[in-house]
C-alpha atoms as a PDB file:
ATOM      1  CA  UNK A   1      42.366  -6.206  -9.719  1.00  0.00           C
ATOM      2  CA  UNK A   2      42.206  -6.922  -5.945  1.00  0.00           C
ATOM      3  CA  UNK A   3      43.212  -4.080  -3.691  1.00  0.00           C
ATOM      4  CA  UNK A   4      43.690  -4.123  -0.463  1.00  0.00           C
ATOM      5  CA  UNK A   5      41.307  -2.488   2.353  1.00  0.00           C
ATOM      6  CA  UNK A   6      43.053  -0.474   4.855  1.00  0.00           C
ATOM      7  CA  UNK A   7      42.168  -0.363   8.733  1.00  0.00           C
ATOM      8  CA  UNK A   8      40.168  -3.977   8.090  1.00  0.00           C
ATOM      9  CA  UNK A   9      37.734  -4.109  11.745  1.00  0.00           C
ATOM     10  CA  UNK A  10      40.106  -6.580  14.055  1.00  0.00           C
ATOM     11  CA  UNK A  11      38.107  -9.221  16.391  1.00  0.00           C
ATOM     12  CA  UNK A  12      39.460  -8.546  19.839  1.00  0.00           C
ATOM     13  CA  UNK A  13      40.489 -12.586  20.828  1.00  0.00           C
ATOM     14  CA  UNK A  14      40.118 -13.836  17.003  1.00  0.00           C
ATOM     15  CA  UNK A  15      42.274 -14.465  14.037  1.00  0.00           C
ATOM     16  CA  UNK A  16      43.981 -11.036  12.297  1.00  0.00           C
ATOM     17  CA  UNK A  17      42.174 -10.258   9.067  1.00  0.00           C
ATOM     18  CA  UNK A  18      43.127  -8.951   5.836  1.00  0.00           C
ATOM     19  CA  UNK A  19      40.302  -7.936   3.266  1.00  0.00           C
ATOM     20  CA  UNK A  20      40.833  -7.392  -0.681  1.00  0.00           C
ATOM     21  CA  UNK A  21      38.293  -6.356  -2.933  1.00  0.00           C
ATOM     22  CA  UNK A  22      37.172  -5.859  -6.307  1.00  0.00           C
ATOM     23  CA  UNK A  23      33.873  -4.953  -8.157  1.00  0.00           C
ATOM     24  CA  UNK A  24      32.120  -7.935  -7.599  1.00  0.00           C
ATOM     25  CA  UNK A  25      34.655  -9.868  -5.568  1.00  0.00           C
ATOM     26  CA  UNK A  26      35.913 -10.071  -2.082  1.00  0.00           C
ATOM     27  CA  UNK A  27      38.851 -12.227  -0.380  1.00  0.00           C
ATOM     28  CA  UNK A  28      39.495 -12.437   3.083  1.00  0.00           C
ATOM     29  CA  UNK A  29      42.505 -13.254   5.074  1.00  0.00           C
ATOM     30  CA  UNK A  30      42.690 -15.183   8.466  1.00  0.00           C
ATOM     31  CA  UNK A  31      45.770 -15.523  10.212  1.00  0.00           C
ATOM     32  CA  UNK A  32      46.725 -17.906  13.162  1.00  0.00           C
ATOM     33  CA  UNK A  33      48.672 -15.761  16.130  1.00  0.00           C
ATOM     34  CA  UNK A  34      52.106 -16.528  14.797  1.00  0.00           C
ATOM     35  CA  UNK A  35      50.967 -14.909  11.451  1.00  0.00           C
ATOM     36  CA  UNK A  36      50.311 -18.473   9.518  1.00  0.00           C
ATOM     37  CA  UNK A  37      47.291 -18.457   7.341  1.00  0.00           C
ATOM     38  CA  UNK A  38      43.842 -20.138   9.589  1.00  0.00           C
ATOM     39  CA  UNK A  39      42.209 -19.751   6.078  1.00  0.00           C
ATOM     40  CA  UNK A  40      40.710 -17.593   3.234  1.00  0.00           C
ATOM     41  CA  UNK A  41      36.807 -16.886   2.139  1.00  0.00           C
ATOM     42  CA  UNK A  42      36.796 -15.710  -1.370  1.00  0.00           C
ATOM     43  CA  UNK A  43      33.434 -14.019  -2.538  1.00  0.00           C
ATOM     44  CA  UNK A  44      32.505 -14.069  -6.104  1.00  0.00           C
ATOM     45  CA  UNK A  45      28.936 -13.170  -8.240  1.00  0.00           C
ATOM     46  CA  UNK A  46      28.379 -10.680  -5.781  1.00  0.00           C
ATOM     47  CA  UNK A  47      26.395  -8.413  -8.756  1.00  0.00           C
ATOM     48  CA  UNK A  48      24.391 -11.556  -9.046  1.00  0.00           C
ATOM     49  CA  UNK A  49      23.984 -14.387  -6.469  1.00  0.00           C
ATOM     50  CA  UNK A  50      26.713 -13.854  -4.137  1.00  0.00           C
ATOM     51  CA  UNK A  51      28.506 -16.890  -3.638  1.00  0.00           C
ATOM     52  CA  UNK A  52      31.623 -17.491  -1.153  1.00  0.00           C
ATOM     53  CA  UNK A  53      34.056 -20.460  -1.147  1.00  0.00           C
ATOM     54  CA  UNK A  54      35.463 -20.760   2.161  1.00  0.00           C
ATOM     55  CA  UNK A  55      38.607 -22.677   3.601  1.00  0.00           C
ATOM     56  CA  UNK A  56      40.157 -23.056   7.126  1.00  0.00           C
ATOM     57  CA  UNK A  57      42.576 -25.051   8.574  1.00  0.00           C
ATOM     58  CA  UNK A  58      39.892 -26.898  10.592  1.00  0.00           C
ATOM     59  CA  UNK A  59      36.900 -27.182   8.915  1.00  0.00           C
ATOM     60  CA  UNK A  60      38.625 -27.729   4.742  1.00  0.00           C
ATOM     61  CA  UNK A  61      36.487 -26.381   2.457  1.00  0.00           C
ATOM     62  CA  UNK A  62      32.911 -25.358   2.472  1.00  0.00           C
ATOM     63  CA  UNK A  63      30.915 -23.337  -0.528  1.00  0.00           C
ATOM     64  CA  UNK A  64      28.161 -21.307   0.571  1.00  0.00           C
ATOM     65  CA  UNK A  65      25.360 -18.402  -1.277  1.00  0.00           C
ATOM     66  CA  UNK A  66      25.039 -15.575   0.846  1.00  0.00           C
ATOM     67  CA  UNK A  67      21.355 -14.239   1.518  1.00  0.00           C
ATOM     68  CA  UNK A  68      21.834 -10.709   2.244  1.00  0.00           C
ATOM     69  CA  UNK A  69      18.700 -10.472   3.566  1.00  0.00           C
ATOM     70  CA  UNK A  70      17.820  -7.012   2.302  1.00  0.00           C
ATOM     71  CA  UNK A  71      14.936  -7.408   0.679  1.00  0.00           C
ATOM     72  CA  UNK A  72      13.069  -4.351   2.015  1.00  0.00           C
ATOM     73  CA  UNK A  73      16.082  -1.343   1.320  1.00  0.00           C
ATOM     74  CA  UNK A  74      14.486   0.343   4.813  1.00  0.00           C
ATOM     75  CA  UNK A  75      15.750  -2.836   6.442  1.00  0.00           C
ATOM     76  CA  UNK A  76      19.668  -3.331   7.049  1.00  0.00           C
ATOM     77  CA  UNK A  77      20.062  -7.211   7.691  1.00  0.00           C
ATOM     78  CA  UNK A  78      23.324  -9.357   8.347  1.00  0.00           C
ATOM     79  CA  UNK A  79      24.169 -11.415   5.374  1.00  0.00           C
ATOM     80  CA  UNK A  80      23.510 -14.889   6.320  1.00  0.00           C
ATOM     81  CA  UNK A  81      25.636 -18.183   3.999  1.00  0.00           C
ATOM     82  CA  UNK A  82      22.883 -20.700   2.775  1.00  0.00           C
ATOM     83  CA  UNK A  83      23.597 -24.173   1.316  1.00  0.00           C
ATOM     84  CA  UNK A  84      24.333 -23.808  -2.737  1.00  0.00           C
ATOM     85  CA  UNK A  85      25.452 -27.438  -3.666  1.00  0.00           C
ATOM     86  CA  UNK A  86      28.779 -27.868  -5.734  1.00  0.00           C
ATOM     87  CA  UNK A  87      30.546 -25.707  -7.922  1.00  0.00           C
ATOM     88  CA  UNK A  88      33.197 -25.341 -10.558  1.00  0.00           C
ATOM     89  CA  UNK A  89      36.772 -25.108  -9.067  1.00  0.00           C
ATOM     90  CA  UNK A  90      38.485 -24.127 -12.318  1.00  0.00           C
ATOM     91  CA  UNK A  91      35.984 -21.542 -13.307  1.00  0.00           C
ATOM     92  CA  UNK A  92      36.230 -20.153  -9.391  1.00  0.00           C
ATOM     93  CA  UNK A  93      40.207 -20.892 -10.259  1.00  0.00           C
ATOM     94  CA  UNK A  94      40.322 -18.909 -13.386  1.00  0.00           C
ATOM     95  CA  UNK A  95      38.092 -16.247 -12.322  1.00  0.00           C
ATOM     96  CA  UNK A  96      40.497 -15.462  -9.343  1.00  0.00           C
ATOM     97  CA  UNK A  97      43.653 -15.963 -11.004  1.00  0.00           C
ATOM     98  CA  UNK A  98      42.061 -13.200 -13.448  1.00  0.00           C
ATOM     99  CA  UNK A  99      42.091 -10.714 -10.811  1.00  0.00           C
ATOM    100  CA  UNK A 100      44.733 -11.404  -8.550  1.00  0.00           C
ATOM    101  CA  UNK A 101      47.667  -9.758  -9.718  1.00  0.00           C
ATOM    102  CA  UNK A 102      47.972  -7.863  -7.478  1.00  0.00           C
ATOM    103  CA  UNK A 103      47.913  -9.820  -3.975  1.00  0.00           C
ATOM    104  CA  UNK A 104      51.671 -10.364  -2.413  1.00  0.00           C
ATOM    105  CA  UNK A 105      52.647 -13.161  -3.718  1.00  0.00           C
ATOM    106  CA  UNK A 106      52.762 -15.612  -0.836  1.00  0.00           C
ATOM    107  CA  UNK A 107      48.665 -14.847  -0.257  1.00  0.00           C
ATOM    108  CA  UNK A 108      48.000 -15.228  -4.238  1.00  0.00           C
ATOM    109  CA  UNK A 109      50.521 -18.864  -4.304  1.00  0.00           C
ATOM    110  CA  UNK A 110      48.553 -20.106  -0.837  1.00  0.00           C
ATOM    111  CA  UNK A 111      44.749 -19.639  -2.197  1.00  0.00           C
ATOM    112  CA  UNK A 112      45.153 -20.471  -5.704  1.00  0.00           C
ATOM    113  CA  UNK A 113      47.016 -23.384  -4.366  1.00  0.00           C
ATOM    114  CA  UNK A 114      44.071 -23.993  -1.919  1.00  0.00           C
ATOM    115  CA  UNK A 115      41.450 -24.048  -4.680  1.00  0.00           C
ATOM    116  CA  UNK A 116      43.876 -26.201  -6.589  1.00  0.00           C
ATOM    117  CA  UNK A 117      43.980 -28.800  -4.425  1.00  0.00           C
ATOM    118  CA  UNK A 118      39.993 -28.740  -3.862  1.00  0.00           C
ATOM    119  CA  UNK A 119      38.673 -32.330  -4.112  1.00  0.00           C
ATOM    120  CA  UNK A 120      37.011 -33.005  -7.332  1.00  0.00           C
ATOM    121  CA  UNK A 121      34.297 -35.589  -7.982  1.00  0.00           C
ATOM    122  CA  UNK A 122      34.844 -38.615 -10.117  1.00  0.00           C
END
């Protein structure tokens, strides 16, 4: 189940977060200035090939891999999102709605919603 992260790092000048996490998952929380949601990034796979579905009010949706660049474990890189292609709404749907249980309700009705709505291909 998602918990929430206390004391989540605030950008001086830039939308308030809010970060919940699970083994092998991680949603984050933008908010506009009048507390509205800007948009979510929900990271999934990330045992395997990290993967993070991404939605803001200006940009819509974008789905990304993450390179974590840490290929040498003496090196500490900055995860970097690479082009992946498509993917599977209702699997990324189900796979959230599997975990989410315990996100306030007006966070878990707003993403699943947003994934809901993603536009699918005919």
């Amino acid at each position: 189940m998602l918990r929430e992260i206390d004391h989540v790092r605030q950008v001086p000048n830039d939308y308030f977060r809010r970060l919940f996490t699970d083994k092998g998952f991680d949603l984050y929380i933008w908010y506009n200035p009048d507390r509205t949601f800007h948009g979510f990034q929900f990271c999934y796979e990330l045992a395997q090939r990290e993967k993070a579905l991404t939605w803001t009010e200006d940009e819509g949706f974008s789905h990304h891999g993450v390179d974590t660049g840490e290929e040498d474990p003496r090196v500490n890189r900055s995860p970097m999102l690479v082009q992946d292609g498509d993917f599977d709404p209702a699997a990324v749907s189900a796979c959230l709605r599997a975990i989410d249980q315990n996100l306030p309700d007006v966070i878990r009705d707003f993403v699943r919603n947003k994934i809901e709505s993603y536009p699918r291909k005919s």
